[in-house]
C-alpha atoms as a PDB file:
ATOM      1  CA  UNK A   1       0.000   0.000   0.000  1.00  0.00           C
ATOM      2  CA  UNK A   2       1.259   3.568  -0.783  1.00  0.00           C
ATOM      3  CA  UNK A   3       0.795   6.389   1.085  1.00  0.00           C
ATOM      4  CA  UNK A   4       0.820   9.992  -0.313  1.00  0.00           C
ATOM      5  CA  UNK A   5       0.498  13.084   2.030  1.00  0.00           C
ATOM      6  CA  UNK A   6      -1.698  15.886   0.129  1.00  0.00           C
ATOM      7  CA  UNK A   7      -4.486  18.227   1.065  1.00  0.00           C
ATOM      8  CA  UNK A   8      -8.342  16.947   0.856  1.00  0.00           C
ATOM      9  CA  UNK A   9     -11.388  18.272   1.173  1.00  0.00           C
ATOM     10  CA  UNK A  10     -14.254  16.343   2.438  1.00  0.00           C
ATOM     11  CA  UNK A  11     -17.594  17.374   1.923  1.00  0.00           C
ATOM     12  CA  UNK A  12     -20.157  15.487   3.342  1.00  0.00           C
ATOM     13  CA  UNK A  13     -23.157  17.170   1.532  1.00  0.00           C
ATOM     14  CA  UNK A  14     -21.576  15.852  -1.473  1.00  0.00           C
ATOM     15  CA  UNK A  15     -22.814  13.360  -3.236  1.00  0.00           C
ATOM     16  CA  UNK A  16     -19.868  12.308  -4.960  1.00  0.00           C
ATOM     17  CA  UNK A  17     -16.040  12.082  -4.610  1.00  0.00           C
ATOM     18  CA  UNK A  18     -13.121  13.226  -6.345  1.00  0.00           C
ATOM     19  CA  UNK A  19      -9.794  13.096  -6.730  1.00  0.00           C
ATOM     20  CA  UNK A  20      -7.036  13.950  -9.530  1.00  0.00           C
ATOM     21  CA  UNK A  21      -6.022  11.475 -11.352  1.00  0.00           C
ATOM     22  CA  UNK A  22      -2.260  12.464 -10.850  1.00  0.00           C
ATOM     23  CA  UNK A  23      -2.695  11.333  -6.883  1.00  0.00           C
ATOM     24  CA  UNK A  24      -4.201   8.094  -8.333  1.00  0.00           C
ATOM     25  CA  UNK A  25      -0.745   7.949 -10.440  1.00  0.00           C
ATOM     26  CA  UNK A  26       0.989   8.786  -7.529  1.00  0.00           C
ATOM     27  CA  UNK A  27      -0.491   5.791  -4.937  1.00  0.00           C
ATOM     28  CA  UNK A  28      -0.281   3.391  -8.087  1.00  0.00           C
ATOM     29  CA  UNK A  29      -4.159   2.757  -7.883  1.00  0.00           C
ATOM     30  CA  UNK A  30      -6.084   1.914 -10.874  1.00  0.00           C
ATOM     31  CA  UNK A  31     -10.066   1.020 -10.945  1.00  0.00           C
ATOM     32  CA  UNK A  32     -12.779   0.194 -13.575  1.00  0.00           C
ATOM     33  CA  UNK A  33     -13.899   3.146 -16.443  1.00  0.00           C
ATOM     34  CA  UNK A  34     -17.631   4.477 -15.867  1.00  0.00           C
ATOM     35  CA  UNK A  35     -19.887   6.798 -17.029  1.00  0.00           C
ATOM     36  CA  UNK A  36     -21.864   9.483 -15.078  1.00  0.00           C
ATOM     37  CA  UNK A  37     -23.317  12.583 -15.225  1.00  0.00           C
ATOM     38  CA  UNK A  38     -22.057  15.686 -13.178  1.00  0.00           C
ATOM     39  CA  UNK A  39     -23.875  18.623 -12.234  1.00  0.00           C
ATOM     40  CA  UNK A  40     -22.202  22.056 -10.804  1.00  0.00           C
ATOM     41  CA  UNK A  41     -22.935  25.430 -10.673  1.00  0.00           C
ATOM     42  CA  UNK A  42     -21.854  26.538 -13.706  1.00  0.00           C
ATOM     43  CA  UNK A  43     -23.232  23.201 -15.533  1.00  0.00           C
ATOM     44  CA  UNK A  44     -26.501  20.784 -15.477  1.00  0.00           C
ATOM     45  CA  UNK A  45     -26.336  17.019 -16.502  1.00  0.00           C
ATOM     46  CA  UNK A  46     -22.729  17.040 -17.888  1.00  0.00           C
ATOM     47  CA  UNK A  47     -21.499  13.321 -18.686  1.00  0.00           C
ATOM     48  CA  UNK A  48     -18.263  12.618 -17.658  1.00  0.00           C
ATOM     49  CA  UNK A  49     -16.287   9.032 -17.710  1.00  0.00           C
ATOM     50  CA  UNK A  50     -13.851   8.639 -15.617  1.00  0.00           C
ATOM     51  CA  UNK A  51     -12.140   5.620 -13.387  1.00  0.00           C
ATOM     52  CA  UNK A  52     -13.708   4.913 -10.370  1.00  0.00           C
ATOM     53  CA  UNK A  53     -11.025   3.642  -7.506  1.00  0.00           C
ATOM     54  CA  UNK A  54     -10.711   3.006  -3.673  1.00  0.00           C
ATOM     55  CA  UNK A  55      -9.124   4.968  -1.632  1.00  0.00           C
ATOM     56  CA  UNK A  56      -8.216   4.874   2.747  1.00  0.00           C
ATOM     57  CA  UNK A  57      -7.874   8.593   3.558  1.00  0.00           C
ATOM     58  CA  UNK A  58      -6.287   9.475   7.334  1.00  0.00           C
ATOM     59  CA  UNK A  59      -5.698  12.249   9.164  1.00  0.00           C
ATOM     60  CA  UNK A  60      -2.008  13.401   9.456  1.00  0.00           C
ATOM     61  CA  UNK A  61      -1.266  11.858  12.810  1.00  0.00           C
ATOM     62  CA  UNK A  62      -2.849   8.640  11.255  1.00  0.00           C
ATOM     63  CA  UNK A  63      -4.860   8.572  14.082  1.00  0.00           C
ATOM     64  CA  UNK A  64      -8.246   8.474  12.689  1.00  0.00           C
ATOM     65  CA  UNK A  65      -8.956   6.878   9.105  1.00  0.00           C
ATOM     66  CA  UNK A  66     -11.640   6.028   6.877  1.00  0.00           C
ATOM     67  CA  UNK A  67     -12.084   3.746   3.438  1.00  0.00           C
ATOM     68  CA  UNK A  68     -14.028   5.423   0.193  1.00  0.00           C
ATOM     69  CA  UNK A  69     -15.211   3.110  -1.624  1.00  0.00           C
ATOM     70  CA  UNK A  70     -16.300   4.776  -5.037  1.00  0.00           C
ATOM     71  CA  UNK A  71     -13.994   7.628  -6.363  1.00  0.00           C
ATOM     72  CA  UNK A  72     -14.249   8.891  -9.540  1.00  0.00           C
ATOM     73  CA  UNK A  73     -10.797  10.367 -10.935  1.00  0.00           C
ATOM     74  CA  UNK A  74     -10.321  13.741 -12.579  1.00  0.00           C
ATOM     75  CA  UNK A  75      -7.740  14.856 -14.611  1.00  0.00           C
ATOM     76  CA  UNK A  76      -8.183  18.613 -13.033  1.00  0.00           C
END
């Protein structure tokens, strides 16, 4: 298993999660292709594909951790 420190973001009122796909590169973690649609403020129903992979994310300390089971990779 690698480990890469980096800054995250969790949102729980999200319904989705994200990452780039360079931290995917970076941990050596590949997943399955999929299609889905993405809606933000500045655009409705947008269909994106992207690989879908699982990640553990922890806390700096290590101390507290948690697995994500579905996230979708972007290249930005």
């Amino acid at each position: 298993m690698n480990t890469v420190l980096t800054c995250a973001l969790l949102d729980s009122g999200s319904t989705n999660s994200f990452c780039c796909e360079e931290l995917t590169e970076l941990l050596g973690v590949k997943g399955q292709k999929e299609v889905f649609t993405l809606t933000t403020l500045g655009r409705a129903d947008s269909v994106e594909e992207a690989q879908v992979v699982n990640l553990e994310v922890s806390d700096v300390n290590s101390e507290r951790s948690f697995d994500m089971p579905k996230v979708f990779t972007r290249r930005n």
